[in-house]
C-alpha atoms as a PDB file:
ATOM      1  CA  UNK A   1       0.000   0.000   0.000  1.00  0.00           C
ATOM      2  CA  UNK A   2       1.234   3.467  -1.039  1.00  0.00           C
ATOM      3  CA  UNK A   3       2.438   5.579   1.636  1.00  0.00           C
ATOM      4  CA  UNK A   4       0.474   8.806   0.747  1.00  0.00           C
ATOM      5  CA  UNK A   5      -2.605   6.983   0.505  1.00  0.00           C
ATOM      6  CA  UNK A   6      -2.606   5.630   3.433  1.00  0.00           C
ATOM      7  CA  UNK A   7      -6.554   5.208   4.536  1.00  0.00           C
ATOM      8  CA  UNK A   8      -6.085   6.628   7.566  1.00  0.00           C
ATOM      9  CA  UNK A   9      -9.340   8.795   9.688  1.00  0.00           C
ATOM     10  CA  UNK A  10      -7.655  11.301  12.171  1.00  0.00           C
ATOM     11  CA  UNK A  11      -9.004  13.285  14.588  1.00  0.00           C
ATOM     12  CA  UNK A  12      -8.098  15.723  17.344  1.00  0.00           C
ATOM     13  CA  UNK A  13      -9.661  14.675  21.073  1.00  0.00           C
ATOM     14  CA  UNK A  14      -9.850  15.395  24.620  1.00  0.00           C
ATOM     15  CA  UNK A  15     -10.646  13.474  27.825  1.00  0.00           C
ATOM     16  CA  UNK A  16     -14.084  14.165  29.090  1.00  0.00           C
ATOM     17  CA  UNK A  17     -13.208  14.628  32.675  1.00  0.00           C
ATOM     18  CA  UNK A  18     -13.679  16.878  35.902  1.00  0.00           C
ATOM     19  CA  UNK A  19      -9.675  17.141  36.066  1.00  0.00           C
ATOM     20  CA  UNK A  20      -8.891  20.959  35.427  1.00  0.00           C
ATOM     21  CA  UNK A  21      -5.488  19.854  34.214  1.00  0.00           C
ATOM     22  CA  UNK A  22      -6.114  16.225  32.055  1.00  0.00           C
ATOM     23  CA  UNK A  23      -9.406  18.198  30.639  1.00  0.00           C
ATOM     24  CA  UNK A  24      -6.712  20.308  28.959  1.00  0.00           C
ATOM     25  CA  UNK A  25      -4.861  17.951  27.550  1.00  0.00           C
ATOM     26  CA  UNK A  26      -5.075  17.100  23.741  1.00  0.00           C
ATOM     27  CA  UNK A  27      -4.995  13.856  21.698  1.00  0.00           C
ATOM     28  CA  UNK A  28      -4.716  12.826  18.213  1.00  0.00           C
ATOM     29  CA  UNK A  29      -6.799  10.091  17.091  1.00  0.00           C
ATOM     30  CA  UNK A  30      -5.475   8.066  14.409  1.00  0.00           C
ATOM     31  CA  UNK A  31      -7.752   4.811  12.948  1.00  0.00           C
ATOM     32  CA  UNK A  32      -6.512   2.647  10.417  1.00  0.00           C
ATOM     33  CA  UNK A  33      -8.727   1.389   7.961  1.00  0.00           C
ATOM     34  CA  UNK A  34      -7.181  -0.963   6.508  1.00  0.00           C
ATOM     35  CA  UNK A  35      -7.357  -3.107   9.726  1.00  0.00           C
ATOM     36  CA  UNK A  36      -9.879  -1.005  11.916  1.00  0.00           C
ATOM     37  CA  UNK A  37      -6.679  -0.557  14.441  1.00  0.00           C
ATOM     38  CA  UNK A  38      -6.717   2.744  16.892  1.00  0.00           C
ATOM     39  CA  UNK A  39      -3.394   4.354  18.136  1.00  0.00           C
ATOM     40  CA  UNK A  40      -3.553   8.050  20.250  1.00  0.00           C
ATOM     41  CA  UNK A  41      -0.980  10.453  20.405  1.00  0.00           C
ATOM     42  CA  UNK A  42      -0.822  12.754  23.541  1.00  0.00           C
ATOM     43  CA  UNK A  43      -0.295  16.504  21.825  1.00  0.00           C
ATOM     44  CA  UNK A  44       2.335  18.877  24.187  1.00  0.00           C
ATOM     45  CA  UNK A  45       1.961  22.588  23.910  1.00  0.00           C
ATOM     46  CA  UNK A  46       5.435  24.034  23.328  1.00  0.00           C
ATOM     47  CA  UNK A  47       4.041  27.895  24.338  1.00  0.00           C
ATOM     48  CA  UNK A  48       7.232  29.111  23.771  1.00  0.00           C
ATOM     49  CA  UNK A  49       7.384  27.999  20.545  1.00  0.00           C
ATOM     50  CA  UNK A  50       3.993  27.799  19.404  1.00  0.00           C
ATOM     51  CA  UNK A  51       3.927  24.440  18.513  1.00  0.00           C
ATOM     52  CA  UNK A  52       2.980  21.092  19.801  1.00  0.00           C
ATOM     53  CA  UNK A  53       4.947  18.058  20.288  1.00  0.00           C
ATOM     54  CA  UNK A  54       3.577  14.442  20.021  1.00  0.00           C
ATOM     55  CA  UNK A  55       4.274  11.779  22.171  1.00  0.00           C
ATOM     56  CA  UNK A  56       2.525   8.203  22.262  1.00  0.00           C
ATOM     57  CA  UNK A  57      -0.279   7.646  24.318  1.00  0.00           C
ATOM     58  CA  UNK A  58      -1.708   4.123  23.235  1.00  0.00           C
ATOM     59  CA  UNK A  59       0.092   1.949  20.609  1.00  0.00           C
ATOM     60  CA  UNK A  60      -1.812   0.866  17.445  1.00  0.00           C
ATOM     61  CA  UNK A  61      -4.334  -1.936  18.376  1.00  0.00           C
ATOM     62  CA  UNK A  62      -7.748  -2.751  17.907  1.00  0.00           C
ATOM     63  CA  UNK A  63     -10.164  -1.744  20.766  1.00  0.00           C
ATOM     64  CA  UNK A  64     -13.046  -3.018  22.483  1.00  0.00           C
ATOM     65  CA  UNK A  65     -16.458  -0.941  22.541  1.00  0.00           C
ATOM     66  CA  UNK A  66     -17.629  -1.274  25.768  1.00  0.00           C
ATOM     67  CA  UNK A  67     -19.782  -3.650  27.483  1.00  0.00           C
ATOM     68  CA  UNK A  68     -17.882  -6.092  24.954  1.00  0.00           C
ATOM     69  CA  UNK A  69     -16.405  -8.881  26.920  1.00  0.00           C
ATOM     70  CA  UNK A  70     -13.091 -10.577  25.980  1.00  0.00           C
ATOM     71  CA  UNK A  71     -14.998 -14.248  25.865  1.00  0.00           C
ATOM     72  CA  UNK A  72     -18.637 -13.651  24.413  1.00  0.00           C
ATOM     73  CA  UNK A  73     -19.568 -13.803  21.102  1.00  0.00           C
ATOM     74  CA  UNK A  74     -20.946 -10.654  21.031  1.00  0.00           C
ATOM     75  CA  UNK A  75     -17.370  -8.782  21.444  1.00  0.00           C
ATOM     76  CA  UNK A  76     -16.823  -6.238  19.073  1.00  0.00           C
ATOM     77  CA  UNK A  77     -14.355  -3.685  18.012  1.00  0.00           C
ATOM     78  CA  UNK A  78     -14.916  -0.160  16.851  1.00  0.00           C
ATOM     79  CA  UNK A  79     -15.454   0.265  13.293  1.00  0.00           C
ATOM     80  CA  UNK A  80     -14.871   3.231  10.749  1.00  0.00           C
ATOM     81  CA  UNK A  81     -18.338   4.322  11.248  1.00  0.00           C
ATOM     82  CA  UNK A  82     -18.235   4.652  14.968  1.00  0.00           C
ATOM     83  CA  UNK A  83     -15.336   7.744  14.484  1.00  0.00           C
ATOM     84  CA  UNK A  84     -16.957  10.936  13.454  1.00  0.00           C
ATOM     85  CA  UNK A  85     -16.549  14.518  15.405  1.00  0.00           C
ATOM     86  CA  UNK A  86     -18.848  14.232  18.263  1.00  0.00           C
ATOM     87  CA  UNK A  87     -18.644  10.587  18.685  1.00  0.00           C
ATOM     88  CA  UNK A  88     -16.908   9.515  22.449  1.00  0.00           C
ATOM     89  CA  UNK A  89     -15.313   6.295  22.678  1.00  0.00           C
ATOM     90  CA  UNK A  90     -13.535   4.306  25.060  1.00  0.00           C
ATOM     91  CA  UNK A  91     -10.127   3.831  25.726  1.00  0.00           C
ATOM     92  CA  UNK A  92      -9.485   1.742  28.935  1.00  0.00           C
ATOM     93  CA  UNK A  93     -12.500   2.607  30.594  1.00  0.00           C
ATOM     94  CA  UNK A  94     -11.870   7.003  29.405  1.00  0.00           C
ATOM     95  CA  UNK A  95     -14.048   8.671  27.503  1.00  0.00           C
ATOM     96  CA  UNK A  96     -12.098  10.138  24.558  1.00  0.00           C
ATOM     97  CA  UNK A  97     -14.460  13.196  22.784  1.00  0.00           C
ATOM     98  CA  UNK A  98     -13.451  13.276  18.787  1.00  0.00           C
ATOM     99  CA  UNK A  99     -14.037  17.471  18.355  1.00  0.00           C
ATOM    100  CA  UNK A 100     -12.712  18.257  14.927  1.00  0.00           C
ATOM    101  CA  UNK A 101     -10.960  15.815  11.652  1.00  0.00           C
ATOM    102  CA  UNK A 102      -8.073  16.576   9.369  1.00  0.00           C
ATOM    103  CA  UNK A 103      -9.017  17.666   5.773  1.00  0.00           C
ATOM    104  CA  UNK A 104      -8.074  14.331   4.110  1.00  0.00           C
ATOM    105  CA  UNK A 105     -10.631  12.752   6.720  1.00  0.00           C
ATOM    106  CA  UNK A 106     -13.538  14.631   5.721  1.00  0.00           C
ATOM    107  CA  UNK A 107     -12.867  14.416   1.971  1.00  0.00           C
ATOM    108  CA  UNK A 108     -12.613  10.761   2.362  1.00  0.00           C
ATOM    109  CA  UNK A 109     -15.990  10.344   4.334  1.00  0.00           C
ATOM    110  CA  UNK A 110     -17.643  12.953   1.960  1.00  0.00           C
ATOM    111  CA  UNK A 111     -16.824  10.506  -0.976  1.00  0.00           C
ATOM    112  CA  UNK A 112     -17.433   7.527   0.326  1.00  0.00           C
ATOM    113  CA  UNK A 113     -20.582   8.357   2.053  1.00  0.00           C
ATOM    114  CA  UNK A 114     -22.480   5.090   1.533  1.00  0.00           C
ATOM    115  CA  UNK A 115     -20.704   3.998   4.703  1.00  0.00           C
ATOM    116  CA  UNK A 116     -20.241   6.764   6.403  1.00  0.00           C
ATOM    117  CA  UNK A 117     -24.414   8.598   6.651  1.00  0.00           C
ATOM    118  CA  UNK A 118     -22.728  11.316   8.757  1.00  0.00           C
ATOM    119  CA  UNK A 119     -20.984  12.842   5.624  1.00  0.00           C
ATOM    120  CA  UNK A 120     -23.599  12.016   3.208  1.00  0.00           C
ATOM    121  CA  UNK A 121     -24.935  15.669   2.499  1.00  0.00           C
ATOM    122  CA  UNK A 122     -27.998  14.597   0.571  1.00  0.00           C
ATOM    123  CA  UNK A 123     -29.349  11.764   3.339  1.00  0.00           C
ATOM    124  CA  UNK A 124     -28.662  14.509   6.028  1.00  0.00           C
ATOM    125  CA  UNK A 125     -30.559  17.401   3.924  1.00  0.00           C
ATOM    126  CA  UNK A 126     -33.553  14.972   3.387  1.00  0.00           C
ATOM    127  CA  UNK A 127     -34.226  14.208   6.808  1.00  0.00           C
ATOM    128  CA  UNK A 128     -33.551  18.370   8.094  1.00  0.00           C
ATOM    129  CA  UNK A 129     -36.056  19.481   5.832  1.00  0.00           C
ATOM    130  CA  UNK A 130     -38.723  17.339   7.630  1.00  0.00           C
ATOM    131  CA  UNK A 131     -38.315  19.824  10.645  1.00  0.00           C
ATOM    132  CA  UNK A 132     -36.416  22.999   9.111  1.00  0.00           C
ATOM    133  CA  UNK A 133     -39.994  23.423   6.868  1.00  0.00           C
ATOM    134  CA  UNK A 134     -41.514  24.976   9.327  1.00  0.00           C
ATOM    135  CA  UNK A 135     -39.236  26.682  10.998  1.00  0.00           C
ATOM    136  CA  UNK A 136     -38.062  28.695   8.438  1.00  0.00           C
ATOM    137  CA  UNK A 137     -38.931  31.748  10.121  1.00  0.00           C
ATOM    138  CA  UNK A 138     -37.270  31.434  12.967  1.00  0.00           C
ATOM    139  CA  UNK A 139     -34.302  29.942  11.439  1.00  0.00           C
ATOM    140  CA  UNK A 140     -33.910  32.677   9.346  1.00  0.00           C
ATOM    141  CA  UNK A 141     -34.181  35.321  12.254  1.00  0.00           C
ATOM    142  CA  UNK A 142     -31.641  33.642  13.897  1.00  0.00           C
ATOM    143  CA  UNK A 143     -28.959  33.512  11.097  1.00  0.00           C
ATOM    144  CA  UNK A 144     -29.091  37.342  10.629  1.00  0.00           C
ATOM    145  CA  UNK A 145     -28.836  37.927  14.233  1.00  0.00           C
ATOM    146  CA  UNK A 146     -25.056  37.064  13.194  1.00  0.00           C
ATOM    147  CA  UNK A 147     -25.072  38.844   9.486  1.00  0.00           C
ATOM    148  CA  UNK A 148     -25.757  42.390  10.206  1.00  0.00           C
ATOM    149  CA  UNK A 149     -24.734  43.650   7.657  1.00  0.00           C
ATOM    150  CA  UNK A 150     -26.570  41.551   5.224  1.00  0.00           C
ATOM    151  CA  UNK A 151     -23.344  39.522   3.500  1.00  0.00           C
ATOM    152  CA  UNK A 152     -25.432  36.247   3.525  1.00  0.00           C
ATOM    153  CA  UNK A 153     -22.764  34.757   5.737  1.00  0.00           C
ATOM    154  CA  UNK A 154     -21.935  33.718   9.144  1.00  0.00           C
ATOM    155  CA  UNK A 155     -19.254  31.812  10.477  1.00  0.00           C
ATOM    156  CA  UNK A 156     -20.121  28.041  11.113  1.00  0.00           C
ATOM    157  CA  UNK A 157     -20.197  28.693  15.310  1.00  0.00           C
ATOM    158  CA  UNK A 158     -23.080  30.585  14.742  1.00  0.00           C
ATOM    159  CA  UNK A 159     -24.590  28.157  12.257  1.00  0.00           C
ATOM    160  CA  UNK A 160     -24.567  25.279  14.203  1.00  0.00           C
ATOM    161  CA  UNK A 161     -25.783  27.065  17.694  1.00  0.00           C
ATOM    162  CA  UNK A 162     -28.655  28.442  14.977  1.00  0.00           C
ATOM    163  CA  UNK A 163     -29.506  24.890  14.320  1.00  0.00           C
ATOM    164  CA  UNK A 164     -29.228  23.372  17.408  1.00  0.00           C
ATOM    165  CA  UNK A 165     -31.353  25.406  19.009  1.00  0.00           C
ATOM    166  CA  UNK A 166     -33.754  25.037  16.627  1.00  0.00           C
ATOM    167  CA  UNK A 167     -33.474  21.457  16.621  1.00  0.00           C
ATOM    168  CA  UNK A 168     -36.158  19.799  18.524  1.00  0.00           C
ATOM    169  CA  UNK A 169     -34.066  18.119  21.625  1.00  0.00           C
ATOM    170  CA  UNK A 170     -35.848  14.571  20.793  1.00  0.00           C
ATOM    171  CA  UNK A 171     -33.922  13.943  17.376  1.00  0.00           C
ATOM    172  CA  UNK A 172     -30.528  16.282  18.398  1.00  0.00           C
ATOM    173  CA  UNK A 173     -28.449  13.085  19.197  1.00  0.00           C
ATOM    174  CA  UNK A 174     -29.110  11.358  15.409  1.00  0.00           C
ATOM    175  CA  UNK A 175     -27.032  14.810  14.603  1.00  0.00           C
ATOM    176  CA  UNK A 176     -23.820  15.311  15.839  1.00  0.00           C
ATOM    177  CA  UNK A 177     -21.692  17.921  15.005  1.00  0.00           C
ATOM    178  CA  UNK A 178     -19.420  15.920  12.407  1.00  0.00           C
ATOM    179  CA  UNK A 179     -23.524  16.218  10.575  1.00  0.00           C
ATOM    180  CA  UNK A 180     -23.698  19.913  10.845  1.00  0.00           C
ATOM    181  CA  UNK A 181     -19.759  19.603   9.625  1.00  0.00           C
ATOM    182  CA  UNK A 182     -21.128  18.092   6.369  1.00  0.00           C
ATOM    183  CA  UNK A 183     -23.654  20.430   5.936  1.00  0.00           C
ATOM    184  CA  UNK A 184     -22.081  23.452   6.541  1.00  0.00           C
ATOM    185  CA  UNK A 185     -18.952  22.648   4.069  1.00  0.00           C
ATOM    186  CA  UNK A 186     -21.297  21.754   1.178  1.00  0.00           C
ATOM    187  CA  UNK A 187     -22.597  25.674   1.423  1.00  0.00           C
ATOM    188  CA  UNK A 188     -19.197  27.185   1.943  1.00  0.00           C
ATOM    189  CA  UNK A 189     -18.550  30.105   0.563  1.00  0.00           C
ATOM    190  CA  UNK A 190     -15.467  28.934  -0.034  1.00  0.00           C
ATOM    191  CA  UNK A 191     -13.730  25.412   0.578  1.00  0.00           C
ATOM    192  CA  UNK A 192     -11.262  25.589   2.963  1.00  0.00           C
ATOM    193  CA  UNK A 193      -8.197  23.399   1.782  1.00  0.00           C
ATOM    194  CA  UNK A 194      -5.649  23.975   4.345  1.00  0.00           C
ATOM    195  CA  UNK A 195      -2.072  26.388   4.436  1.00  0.00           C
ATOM    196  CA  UNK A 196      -1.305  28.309   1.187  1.00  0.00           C
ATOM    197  CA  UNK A 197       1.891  26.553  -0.533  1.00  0.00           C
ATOM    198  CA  UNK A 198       4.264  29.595   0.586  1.00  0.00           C
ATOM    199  CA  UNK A 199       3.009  28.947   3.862  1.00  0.00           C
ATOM    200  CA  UNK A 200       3.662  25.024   4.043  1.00  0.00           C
ATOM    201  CA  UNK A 201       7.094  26.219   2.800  1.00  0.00           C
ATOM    202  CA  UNK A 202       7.971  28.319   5.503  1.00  0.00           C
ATOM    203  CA  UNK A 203       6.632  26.420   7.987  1.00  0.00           C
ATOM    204  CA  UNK A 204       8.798  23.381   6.860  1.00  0.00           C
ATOM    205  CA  UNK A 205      11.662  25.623   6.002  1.00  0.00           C
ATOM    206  CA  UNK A 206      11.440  26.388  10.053  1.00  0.00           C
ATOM    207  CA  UNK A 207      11.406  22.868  11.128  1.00  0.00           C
ATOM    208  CA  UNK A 208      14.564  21.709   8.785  1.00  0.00           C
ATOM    209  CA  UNK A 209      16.259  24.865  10.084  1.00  0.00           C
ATOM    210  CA  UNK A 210      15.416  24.006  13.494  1.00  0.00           C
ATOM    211  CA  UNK A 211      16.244  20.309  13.810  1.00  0.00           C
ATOM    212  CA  UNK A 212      19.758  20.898  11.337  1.00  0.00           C
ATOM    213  CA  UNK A 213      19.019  19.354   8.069  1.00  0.00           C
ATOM    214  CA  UNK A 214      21.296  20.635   5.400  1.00  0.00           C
ATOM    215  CA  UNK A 215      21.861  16.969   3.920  1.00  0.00           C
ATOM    216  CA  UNK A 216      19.641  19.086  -0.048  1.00  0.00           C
ATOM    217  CA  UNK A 217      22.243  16.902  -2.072  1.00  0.00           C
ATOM    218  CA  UNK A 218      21.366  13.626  -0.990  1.00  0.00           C
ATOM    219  CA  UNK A 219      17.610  14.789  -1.837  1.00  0.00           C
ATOM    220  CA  UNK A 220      18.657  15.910  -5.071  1.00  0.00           C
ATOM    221  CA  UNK A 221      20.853  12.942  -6.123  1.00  0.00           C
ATOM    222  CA  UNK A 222      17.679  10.962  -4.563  1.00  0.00           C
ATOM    223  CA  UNK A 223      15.233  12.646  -6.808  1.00  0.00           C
ATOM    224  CA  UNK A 224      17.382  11.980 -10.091  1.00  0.00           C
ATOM    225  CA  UNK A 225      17.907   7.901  -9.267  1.00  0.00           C
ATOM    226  CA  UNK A 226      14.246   7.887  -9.177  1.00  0.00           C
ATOM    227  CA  UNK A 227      13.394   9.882 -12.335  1.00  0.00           C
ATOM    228  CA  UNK A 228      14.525   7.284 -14.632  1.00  0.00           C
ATOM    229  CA  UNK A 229      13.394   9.096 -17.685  1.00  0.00           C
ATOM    230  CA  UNK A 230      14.909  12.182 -16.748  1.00  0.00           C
ATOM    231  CA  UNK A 231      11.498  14.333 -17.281  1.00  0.00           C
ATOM    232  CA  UNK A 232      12.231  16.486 -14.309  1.00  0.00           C
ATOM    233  CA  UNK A 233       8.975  15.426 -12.673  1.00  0.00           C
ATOM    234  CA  UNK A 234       7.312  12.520 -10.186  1.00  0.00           C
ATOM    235  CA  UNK A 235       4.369  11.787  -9.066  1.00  0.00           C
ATOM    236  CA  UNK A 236       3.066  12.773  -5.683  1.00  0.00           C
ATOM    237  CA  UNK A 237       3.228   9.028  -4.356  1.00  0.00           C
ATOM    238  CA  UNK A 238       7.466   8.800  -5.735  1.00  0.00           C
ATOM    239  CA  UNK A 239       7.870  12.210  -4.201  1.00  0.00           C
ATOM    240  CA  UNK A 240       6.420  10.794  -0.762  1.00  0.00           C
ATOM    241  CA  UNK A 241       8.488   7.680  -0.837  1.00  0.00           C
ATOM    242  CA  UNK A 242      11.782   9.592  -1.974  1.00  0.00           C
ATOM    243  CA  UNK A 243      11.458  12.272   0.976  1.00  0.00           C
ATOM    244  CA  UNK A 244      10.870   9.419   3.572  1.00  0.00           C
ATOM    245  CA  UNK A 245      13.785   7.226   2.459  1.00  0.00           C
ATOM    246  CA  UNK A 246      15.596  10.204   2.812  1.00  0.00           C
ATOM    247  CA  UNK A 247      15.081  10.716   6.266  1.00  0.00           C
ATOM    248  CA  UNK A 248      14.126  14.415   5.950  1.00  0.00           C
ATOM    249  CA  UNK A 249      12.798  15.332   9.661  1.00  0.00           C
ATOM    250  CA  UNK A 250       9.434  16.805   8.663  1.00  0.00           C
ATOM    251  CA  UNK A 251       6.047  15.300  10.136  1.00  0.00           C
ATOM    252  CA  UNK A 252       4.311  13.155   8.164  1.00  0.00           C
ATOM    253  CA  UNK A 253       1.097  15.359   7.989  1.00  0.00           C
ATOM    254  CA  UNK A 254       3.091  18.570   7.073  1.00  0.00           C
ATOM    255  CA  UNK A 255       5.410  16.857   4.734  1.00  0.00           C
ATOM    256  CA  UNK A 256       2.029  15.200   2.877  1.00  0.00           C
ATOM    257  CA  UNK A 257      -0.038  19.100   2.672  1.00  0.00           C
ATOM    258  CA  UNK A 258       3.138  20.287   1.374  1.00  0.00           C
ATOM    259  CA  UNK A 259       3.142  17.482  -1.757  1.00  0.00           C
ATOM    260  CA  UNK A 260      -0.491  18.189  -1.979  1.00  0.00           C
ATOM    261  CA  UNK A 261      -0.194  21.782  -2.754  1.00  0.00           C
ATOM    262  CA  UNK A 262       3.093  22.029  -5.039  1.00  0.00           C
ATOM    263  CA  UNK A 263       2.674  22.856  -8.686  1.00  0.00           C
ATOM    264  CA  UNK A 264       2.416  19.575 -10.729  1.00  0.00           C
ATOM    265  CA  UNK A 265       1.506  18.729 -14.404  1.00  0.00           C
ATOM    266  CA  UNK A 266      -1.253  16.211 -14.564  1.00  0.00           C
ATOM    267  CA  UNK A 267      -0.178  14.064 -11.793  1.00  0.00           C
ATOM    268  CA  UNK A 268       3.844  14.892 -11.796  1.00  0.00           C
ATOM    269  CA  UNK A 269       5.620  17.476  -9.781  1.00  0.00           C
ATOM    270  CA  UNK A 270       7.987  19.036 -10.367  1.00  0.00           C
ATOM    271  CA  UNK A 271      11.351  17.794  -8.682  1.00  0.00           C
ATOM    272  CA  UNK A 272      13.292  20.598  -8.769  1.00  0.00           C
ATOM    273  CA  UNK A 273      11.059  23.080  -7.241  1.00  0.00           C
ATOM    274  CA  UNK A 274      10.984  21.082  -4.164  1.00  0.00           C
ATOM    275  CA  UNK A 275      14.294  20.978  -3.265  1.00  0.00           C
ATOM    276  CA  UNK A 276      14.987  24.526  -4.348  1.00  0.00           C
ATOM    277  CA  UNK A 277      12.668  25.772  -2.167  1.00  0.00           C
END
């Protein structure tokens, strides 16, 4: 399996607990499709720097849903569809909230939304309408409570609060928020696809500066073994594997947004932008 495309759901999470300090901690939930396997990443903030440093927190492994036992038959495990923003799940008897995805987790439900009804805009829109109808009124009131001056806009806070309290409280738990999530990015104004590519540049510039990697040669002579035809370009999968094997000290999720976003022909980028840059 290619390395960029990696089916991988990922989510940022906290503890739901009464603990004023663990209830600040954060967590990055990683599930692995291809073999429904969990691992969690404890996040430290680095307020000096204004960063966050990862550190594990549970190894990958499937897990238990509760009130599974080890010997019944009925044991299961959690599936793809039980991770969505909103959903809590279990992790040795804690409550871990999911409260927002990554971009390449949303796309991926949004496509695939036969199997995932939380991210299936037109399912979700069917069954709102049987209770936005008449409602309208006050729906609308609400939503320009938060557009005074008339753009036909608000930000997605005030959208879901709109909704919610709206909602009648009987049906609110068949929507959590990853549902208003769906809705609210098919009516964007505008799609929101991450860092702009000088961004993601000088953010990674920073991190090779700060952790001493000068070794641009060995990524250039890299880049040229693996161009056989000597086109000057690779595709975004090559490019992946190339900077891995080369042990440049980026994270994975930066070093992936970064591919994403450089200038490519078709489905080849070109090589020698990357390491110029």
């Amino acid at each position: 399996r290619s390395g960029y495309n990696v089916r991988q759901l990922k989510f940022l999470a906290r503890v739901i607990t009464e603990d004023p300090v663990e209830k600040l901690h954060r967590f990055v939930v990683c599930f692995f499709m291809e073999d429904d396997t969990l691992a969690i990443r404890g996040l430290d903030l680095d307020h000096q720097n204004k960063s966050a440093m990862e550190h594990a927190h549970l190894k990958r492994m499937k897990v238990v849903k509760p009130h599974s036992t080890y010997w019944n038959s009925g044991r299961n495990f959690y599936e793809p569809v039980d991770m969505y923003v909103g959903s809590v799940i279990y992790i040795r008897g804690k409550p871990f909230e999911l409260l927002e995805a990554d971009e390449y987790t949303y796309d991926y439900m949004e496509q695939h939304c036969d199997k995932f009804p939380l991210a299936n805009i037109r399912k979700i829109m069917t069954e709102l309408k049987e209770w936005i109808t008449p409602k309208c009124g006050s729906l609308k009131s609400g939503f320009e409570k938060f557009d005074p001056c008339k753009t036909g806009f608000i930000a997605y806070e005030n959208f879901r609060n709109v909704l919610y309290e709206e909602m009648p409280s009987e049906i609110q738990s068949q929507y959590p928020e990853h549902a208003l999530k769906t809705v609210a990015r098919y009516y964007a104004y505008e799609k929101y696809t991450g860092l702009c590519l000088d961004e993601l540049i000088s953010k990674a510039q920073s991190e090779l500066y700060r952790k001493k990697f000068y070794d641009f040669e060995d990524l250039k002579l890299a880049f040229k073994i693996h161009d056989s035809g000597k086109s000057g370009y690779l595709d975004p999968d090559r490019t992946y594997y190339v900077m891995r094997t080369t042990s440049i000290p980026l994270d994975r999720d930066l070093l992936k947004s970064f591919i994403h976003k450089f200038k490519s022909i078709g489905k080849e980028m070109k090589q020698k932008g990357i390491w110029k840059k």
